[in-house]
Each structure stands twice: as C-alpha cells, then as structure tokens.
Protein backbone atom coordinates (compact mmCIF):
# COMPACT_ATOMS: atom_id res chain seq x y z
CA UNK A 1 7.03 29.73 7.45
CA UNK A 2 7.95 26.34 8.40
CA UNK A 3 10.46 27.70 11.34
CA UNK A 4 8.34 30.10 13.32
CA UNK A 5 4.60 29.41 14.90
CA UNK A 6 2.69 26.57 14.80
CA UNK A 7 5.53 25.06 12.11
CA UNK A 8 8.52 24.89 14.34
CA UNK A 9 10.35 21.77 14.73
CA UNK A 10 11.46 20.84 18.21
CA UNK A 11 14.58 19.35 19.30
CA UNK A 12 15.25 15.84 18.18
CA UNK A 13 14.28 13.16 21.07
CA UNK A 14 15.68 9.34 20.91
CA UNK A 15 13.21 6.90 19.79
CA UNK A 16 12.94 3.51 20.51
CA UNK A 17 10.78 0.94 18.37
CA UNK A 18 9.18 -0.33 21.52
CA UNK A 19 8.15 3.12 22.27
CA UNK A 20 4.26 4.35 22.42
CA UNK A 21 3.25 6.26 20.23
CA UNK A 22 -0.24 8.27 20.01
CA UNK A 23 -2.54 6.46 18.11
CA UNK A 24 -3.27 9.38 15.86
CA UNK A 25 0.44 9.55 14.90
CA UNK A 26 -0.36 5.64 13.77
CA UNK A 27 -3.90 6.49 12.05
CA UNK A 28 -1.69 9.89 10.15
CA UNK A 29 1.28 8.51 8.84
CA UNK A 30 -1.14 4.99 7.61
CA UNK A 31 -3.34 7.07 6.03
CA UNK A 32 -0.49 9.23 3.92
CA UNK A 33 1.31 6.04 3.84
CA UNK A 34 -1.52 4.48 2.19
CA UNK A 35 -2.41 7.63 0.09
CA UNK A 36 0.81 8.03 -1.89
CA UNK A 37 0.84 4.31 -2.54
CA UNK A 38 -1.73 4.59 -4.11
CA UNK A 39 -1.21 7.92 -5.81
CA UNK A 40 1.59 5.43 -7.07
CA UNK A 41 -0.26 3.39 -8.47
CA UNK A 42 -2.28 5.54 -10.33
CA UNK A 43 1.10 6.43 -11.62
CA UNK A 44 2.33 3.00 -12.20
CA UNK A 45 -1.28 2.37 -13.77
CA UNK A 46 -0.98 4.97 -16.30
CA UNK A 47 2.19 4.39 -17.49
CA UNK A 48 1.87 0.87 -18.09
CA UNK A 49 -1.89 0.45 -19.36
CA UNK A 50 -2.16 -0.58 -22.81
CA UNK A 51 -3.78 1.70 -25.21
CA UNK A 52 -2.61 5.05 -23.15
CA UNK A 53 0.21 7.64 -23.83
CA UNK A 54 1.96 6.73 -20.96
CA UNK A 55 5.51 6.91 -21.33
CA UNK A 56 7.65 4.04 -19.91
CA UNK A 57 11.04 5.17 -20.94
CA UNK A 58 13.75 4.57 -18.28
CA UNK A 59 13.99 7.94 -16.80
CA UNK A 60 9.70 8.30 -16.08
CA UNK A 61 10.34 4.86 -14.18
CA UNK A 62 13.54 6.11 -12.64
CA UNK A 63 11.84 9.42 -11.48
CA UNK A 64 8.81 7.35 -10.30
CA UNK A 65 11.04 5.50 -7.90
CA UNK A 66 13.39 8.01 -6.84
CA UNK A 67 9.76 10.01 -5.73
CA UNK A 68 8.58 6.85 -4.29
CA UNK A 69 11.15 6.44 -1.68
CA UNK A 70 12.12 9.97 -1.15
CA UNK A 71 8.47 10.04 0.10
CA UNK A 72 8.17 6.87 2.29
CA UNK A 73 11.42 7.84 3.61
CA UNK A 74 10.20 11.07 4.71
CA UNK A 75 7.17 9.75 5.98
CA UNK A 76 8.83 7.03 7.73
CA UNK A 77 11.48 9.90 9.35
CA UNK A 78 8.30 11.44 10.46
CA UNK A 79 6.64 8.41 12.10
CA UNK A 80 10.18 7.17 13.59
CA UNK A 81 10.39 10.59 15.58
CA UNK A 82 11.92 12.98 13.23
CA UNK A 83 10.48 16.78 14.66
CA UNK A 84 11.33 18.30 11.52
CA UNK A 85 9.81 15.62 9.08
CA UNK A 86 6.70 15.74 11.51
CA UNK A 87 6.73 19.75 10.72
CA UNK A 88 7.01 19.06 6.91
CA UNK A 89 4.87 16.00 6.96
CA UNK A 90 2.20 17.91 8.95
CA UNK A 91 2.45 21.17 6.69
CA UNK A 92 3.08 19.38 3.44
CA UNK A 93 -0.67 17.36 3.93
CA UNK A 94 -2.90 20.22 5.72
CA UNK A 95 -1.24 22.68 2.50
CA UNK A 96 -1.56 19.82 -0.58
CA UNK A 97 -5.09 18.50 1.07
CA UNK A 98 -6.70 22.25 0.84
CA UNK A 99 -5.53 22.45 -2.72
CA UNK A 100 -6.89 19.49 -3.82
CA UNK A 101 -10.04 20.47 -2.19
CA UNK A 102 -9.70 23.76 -3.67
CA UNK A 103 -9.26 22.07 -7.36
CA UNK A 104 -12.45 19.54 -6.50
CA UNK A 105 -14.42 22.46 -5.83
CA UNK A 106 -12.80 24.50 -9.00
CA UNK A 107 -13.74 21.26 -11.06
CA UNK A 108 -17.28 21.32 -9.56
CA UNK A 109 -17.82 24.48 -10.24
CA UNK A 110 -17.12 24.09 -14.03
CA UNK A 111 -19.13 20.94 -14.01
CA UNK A 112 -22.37 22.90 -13.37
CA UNK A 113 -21.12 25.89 -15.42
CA UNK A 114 -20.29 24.25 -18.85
CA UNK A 115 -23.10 21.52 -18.19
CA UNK A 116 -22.57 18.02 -15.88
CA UNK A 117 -20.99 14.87 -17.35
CA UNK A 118 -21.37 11.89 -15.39
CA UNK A 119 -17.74 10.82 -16.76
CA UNK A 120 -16.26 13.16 -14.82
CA UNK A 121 -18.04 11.79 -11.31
CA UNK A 122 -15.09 9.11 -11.78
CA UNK A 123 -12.13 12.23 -10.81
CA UNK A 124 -14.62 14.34 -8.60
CA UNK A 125 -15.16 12.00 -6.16
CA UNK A 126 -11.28 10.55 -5.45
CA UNK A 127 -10.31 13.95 -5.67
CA UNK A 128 -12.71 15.36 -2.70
CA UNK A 129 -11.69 11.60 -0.87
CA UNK A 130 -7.63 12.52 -1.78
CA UNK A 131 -8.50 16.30 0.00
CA UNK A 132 -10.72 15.27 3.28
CA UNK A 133 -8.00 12.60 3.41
CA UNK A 134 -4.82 14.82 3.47
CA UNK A 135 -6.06 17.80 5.77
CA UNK A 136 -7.59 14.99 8.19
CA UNK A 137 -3.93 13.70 8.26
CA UNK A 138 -2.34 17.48 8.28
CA UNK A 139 -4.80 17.69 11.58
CA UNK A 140 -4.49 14.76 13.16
CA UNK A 141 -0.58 15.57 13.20
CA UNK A 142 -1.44 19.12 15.06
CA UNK A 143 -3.15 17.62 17.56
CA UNK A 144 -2.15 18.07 21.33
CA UNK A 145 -0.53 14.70 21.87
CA UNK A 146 0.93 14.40 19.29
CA UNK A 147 2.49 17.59 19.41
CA UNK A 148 3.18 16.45 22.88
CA UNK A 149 4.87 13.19 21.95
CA UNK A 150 7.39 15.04 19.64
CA UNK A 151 8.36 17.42 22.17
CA UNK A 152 6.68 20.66 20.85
C-alpha cells in the first residue's frame, strides 16, 4: 500500500539546510515531534513514578530509548527531505491518528453505556487531542506543496 497511489515515494532530491521549506512541513513534523515527546514522557512518567508498577529494569529503559530515537530519526529523515520517510511519516500519522480517534470514540461509547465516570474525562480528552493531532499532521503532509516540495 505504501508503494502505489497516493503513498508512493518519489525520487530522492538534495537538500540543503538553508533550503525553504513549506511551512506546513515545519507546523507537521513540530507537531509529531512534539507529540511523541511527549508520548515519552508519559512513558518515562510511568515507569519512574513512585507508588506505580512501572518496571524500570534495564531492558524497559533500553527499549524506551532505542524507540525514542528510531522515531526522531525517522521524523527528522522526513523533515530533512527523505521521500520515503515523508510517505511513512505521512501514512504512519493519518493511519495511528484515526485509530486513536476510533478508540476515543470506542471509550466514549462505553462511558455512556456502562454509566459516566468523571475519572475517566482525564484519558478521553488527551486521547481525542493525541487523534485530531495525528490526522491534522497525516494531512498537512498530503497537502499540495508539500507534496510539491518533495517532488511527488
């Protein structure tokens, strides 16, 4: 799926750091950037709280890293002028944001079902933010310029 249609990479251009670049290709990759920093953190958060099962043996915080900079690297490829990161980039959030929103509604949907607890308010609304965030990002990188600026 990710070689034919709307999904195809280009052919790799040379990039410059001085180059322009659409501004949506900056407002994308700072918004993923931002997003899986802070999924991160939630990470980072849970496994170091005190008074939560988090585990904090060596190979949860060696699996946390590798993860952490396999995705920044990617994400940086993509922003740097990488066609085929762009292609997974741009897949990878429109796909991952519309099952998030999928789950939010899923969750929402048992909240009024099995009767609403206000507790739960506290994942419902990151979760929809986490969703509009992602396919916003998956869009923004399928828009004409910057489908232009990539070469597609």
């Amino acid at each position: 799926m990710l070689t034919s249609g709307r999904f195809k990479a280009p052919p790799p251009k040379p990039r410059t750091w001085s180059e322009h670049r659409p501004g949506r290709v900056h407002a994308a990759y700072g918004a993923l950037v931002a997003w899986w920093l802070a999924v991160c953190g939630v990470a980072v958060w849970g496994m170091t709280s005190p008074g939560r099962s988090g585990r904090q043996d060596a190979t949860s915080v060696f699996w946390l890293v590798f993860w952490v900079v396999a995705v920044l690297a990617l994400l940086g490829r993509g922003w740097w002028g990488g066609p085929k990161a762009w292609v997974y980039v741009q897949f990878a959030a429109f796909a991952l944001g519309l099952v998030v929103l999928g789950g939010m509604v899923a969750f929402g949907v048992l909240a009024v079902v099995t009767g609403f607890d206000e507790s739960g308010l506290v994942y419902f609304a990151p979760g929809l933010a986490s969703g509009a965030l992602l396919v916003a990002a998956g869009r923004l990188l399928s828009s004409k310029d910057v489908r232009h600026w990539y070469g597609a």
